[in-house]
Structures are given as C-alpha cells and as structure tokens.
N, C-alpha and C. Protein backbone atom coordinates (compact mmCIF):
# COMPACT_ATOMS: atom_id res chain seq x y z
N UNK A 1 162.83 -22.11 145.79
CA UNK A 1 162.55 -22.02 147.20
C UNK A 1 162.07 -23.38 147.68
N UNK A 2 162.57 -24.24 148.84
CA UNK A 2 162.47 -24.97 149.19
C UNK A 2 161.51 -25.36 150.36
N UNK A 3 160.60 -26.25 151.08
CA UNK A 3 159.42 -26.19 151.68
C UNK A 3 160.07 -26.00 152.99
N UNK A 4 161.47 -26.42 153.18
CA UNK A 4 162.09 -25.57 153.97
C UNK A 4 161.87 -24.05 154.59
N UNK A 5 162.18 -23.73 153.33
CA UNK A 5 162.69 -22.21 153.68
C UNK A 5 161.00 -21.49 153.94
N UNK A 6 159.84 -22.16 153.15
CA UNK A 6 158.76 -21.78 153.34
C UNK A 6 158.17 -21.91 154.76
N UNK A 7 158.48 -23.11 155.63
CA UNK A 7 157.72 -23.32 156.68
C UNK A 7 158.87 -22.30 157.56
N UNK A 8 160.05 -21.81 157.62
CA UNK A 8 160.73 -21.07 158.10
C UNK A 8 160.40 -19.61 158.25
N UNK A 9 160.08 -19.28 157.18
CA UNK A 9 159.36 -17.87 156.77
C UNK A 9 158.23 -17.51 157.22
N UNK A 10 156.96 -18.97 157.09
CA UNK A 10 155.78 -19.10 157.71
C UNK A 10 155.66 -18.64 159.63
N UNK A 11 157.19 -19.93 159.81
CA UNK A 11 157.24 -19.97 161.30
C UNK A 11 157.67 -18.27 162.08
N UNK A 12 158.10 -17.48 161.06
CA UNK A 12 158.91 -16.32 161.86
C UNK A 12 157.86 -15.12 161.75
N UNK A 13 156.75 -15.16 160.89
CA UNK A 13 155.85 -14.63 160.70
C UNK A 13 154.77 -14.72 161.88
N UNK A 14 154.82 -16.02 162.54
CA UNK A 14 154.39 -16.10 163.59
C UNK A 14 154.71 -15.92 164.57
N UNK A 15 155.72 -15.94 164.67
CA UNK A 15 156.31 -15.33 166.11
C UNK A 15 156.65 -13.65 166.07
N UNK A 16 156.57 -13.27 164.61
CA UNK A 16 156.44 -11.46 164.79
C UNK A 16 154.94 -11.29 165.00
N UNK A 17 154.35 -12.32 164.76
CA UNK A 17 152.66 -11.03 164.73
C UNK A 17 152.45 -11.70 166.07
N UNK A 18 152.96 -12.79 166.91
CA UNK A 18 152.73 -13.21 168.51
C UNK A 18 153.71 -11.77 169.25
N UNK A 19 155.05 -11.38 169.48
CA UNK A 19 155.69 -10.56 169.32
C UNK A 19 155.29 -8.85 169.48
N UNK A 20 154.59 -8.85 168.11
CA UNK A 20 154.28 -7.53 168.33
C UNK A 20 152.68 -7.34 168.74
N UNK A 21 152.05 -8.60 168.83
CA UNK A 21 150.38 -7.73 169.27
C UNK A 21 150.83 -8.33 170.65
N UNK A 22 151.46 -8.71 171.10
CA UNK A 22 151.58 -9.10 172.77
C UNK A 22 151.51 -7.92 173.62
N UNK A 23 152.15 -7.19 173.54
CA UNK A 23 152.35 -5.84 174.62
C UNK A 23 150.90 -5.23 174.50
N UNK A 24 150.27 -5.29 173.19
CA UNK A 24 149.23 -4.45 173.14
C UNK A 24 147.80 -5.54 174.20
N UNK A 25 147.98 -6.35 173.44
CA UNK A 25 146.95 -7.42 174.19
C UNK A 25 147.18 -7.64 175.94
N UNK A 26 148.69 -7.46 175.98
CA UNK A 26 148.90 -7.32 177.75
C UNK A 26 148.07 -6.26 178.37
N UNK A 27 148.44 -5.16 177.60
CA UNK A 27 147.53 -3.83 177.59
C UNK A 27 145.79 -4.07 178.19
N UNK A 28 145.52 -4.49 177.05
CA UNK A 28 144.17 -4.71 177.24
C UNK A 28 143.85 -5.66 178.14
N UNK A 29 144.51 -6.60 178.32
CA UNK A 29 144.28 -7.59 179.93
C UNK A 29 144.40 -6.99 180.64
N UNK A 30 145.26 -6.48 181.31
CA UNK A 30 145.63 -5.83 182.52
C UNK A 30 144.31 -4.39 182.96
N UNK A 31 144.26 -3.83 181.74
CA UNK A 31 143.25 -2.51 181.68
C UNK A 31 141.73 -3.56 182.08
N UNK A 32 141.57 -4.45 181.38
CA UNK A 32 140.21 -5.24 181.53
C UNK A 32 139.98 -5.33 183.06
N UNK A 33 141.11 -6.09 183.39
CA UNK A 33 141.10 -6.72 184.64
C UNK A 33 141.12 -5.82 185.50
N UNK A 34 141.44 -4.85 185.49
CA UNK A 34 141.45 -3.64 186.50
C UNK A 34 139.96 -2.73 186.94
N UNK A 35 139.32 -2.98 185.26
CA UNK A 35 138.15 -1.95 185.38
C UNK A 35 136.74 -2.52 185.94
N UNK A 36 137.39 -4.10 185.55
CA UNK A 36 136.60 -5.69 186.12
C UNK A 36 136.62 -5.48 187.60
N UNK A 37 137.51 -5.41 188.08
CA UNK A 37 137.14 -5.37 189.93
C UNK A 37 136.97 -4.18 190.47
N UNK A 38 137.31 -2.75 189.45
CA UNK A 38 136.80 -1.63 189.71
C UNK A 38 135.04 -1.87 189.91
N UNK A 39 134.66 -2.35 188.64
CA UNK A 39 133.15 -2.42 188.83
C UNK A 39 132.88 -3.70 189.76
N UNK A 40 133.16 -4.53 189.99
CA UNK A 40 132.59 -5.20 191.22
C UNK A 40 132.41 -4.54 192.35
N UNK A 41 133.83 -3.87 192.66
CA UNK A 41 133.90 -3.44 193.98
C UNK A 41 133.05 -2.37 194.21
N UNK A 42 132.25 -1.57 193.48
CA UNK A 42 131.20 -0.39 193.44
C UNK A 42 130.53 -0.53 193.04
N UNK A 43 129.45 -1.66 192.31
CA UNK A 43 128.57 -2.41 192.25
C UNK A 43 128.48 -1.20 190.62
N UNK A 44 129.17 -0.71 189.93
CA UNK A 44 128.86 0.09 188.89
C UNK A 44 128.60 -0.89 188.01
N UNK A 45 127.50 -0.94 186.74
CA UNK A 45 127.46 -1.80 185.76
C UNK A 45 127.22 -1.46 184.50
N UNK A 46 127.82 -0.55 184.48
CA UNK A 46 128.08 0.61 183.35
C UNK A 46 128.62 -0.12 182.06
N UNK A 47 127.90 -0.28 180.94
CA UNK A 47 128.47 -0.95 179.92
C UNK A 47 129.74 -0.88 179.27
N UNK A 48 129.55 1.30 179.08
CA UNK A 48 130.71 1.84 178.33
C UNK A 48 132.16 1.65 179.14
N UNK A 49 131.74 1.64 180.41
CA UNK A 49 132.83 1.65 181.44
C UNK A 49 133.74 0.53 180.94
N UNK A 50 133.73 -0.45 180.40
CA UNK A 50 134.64 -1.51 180.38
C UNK A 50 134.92 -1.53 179.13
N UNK A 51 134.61 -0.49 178.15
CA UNK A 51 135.29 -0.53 176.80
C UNK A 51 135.83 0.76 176.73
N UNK A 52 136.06 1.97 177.34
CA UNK A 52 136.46 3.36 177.33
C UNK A 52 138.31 3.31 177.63
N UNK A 53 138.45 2.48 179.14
CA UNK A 53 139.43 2.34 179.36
C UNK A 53 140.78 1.35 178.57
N UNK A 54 139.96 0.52 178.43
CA UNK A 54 140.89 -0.41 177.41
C UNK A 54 141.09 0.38 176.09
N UNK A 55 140.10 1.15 175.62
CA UNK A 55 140.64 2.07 174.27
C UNK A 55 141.68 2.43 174.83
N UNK A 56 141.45 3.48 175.59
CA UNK A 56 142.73 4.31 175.78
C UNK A 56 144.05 4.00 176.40
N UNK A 57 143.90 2.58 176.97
CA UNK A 57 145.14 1.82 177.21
C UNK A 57 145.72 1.47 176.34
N UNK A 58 145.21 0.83 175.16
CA UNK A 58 145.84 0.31 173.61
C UNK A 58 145.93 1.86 172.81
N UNK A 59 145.79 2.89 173.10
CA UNK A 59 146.16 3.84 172.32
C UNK A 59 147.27 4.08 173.09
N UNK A 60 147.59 4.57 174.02
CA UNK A 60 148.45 4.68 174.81
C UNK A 60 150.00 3.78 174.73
N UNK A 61 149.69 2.34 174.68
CA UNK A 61 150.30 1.61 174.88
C UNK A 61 150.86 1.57 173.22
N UNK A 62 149.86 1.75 172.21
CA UNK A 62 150.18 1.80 171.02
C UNK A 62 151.46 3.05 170.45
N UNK A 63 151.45 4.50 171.09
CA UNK A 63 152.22 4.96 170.81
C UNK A 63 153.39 4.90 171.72
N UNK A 64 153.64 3.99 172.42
CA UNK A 64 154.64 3.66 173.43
C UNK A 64 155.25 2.55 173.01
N UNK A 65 154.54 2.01 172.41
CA UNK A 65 155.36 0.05 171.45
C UNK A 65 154.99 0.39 170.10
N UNK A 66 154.56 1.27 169.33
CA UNK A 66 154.15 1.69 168.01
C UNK A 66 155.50 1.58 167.25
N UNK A 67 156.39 2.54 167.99
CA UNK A 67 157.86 2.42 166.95
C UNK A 67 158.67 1.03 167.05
N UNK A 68 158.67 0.30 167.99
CA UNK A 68 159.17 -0.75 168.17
C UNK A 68 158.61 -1.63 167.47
N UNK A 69 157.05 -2.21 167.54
CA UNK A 69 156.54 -2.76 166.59
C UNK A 69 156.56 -2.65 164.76
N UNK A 70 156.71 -1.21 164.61
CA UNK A 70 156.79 -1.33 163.35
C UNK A 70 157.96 -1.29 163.30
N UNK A 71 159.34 -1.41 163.64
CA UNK A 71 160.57 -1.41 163.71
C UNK A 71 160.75 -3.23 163.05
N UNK A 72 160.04 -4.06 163.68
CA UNK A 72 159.92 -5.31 164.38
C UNK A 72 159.61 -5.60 162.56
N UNK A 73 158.08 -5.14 162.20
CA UNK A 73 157.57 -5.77 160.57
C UNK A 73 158.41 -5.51 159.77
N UNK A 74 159.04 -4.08 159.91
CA UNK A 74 160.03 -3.58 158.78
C UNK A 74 160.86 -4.64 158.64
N UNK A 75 161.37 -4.47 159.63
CA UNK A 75 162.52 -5.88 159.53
C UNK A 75 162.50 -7.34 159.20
N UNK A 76 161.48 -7.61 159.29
CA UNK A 76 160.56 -8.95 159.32
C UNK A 76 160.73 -8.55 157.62
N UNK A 77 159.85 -7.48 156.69
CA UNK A 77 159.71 -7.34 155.35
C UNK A 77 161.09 -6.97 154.64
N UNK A 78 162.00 -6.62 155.07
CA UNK A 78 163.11 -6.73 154.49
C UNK A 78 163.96 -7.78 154.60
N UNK A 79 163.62 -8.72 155.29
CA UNK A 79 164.32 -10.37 155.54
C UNK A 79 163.41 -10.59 154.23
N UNK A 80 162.45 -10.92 153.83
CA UNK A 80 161.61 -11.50 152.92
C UNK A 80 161.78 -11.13 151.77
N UNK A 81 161.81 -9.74 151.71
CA UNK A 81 162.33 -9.24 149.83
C UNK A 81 163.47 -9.33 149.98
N UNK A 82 164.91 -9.49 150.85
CA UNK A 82 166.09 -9.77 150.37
C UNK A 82 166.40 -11.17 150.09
N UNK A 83 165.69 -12.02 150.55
CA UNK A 83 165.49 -13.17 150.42
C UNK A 83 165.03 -13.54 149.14
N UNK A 84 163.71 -13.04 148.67
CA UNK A 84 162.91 -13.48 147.38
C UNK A 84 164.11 -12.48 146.29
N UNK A 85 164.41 -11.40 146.44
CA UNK A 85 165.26 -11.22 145.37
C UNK A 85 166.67 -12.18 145.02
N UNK A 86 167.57 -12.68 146.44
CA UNK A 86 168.34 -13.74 146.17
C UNK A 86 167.79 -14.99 145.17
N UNK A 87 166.33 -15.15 145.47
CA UNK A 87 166.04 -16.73 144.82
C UNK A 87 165.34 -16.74 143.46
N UNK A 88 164.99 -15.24 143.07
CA UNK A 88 164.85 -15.01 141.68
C UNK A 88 166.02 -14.74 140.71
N UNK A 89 166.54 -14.11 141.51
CA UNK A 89 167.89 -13.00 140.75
C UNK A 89 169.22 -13.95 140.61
C-alpha cells in the first residue's frame, strides 16, 4: 500500500464522517436557532428548554437520514476491505 492510496483513504473518510454528521448537525442548528429567538422573544430562560428540542430534532432527523447514513459507512467499509483484501491477497 502506497502513501498514496493511504492519504486517499484518509481523505474519503473525511468527507463521509463531514457527509453524514452534516444533516444531523444542520438539525441541531436550525432547532438551536429557533428555540434561541423563541426564548428571547418571551423573555423564557428556561435551561431545559434549549436542550429538549434539539434532542428530539436529532432523533427525528436521525431516523429520517439514519438509513442513508448508514447506507453511506457501509459503503465507505466495503471500499476498504475490498481494497485491503486486493493488497494482501
């Protein structure tokens, strides 16, 4: 295996785990930001309030991009063992 093929492997690894936690992390921005000017605008300063909703946005959002994402690693891990079995075998 060549330092090639390593920084290649390295590089695609990064762009699946940028890839697949994106939608979820959009998730949680968007939910933040929402519950953020919810409580300004009603002067609420409720602690739990700004961690309740974002759970249930990333759960939500999780079984809605869940199959896609793990669709995404699978594939990602079967590039890698068909690969490492070519360069042993």
């Amino acid at each position: 295996m060549t330092g090639e093929m390593v920084i290649s492997v390295a590089e695609r690894a990064i762009m699946i785990i940028l890839l697949v936690s994106g939608p979820l992390l959009l998730i949680a921005l968007v939910s933040g930001l929402a519950v953020s000017i919810f409580q300004a605008t009603t002067s609420i300063q409720e602690q739990t309030l700004a961690f309740v909703p974002k759970i249930v946005a990333v759960l939500v959002g999780l079984v809605f991009f869940g199959p896609w994402m793990l669709s995404q690693v699978i594939s990602y891990a079967r590039d890698i063992f068909e690969n490492l079995t070519r360069y042993i075998g």
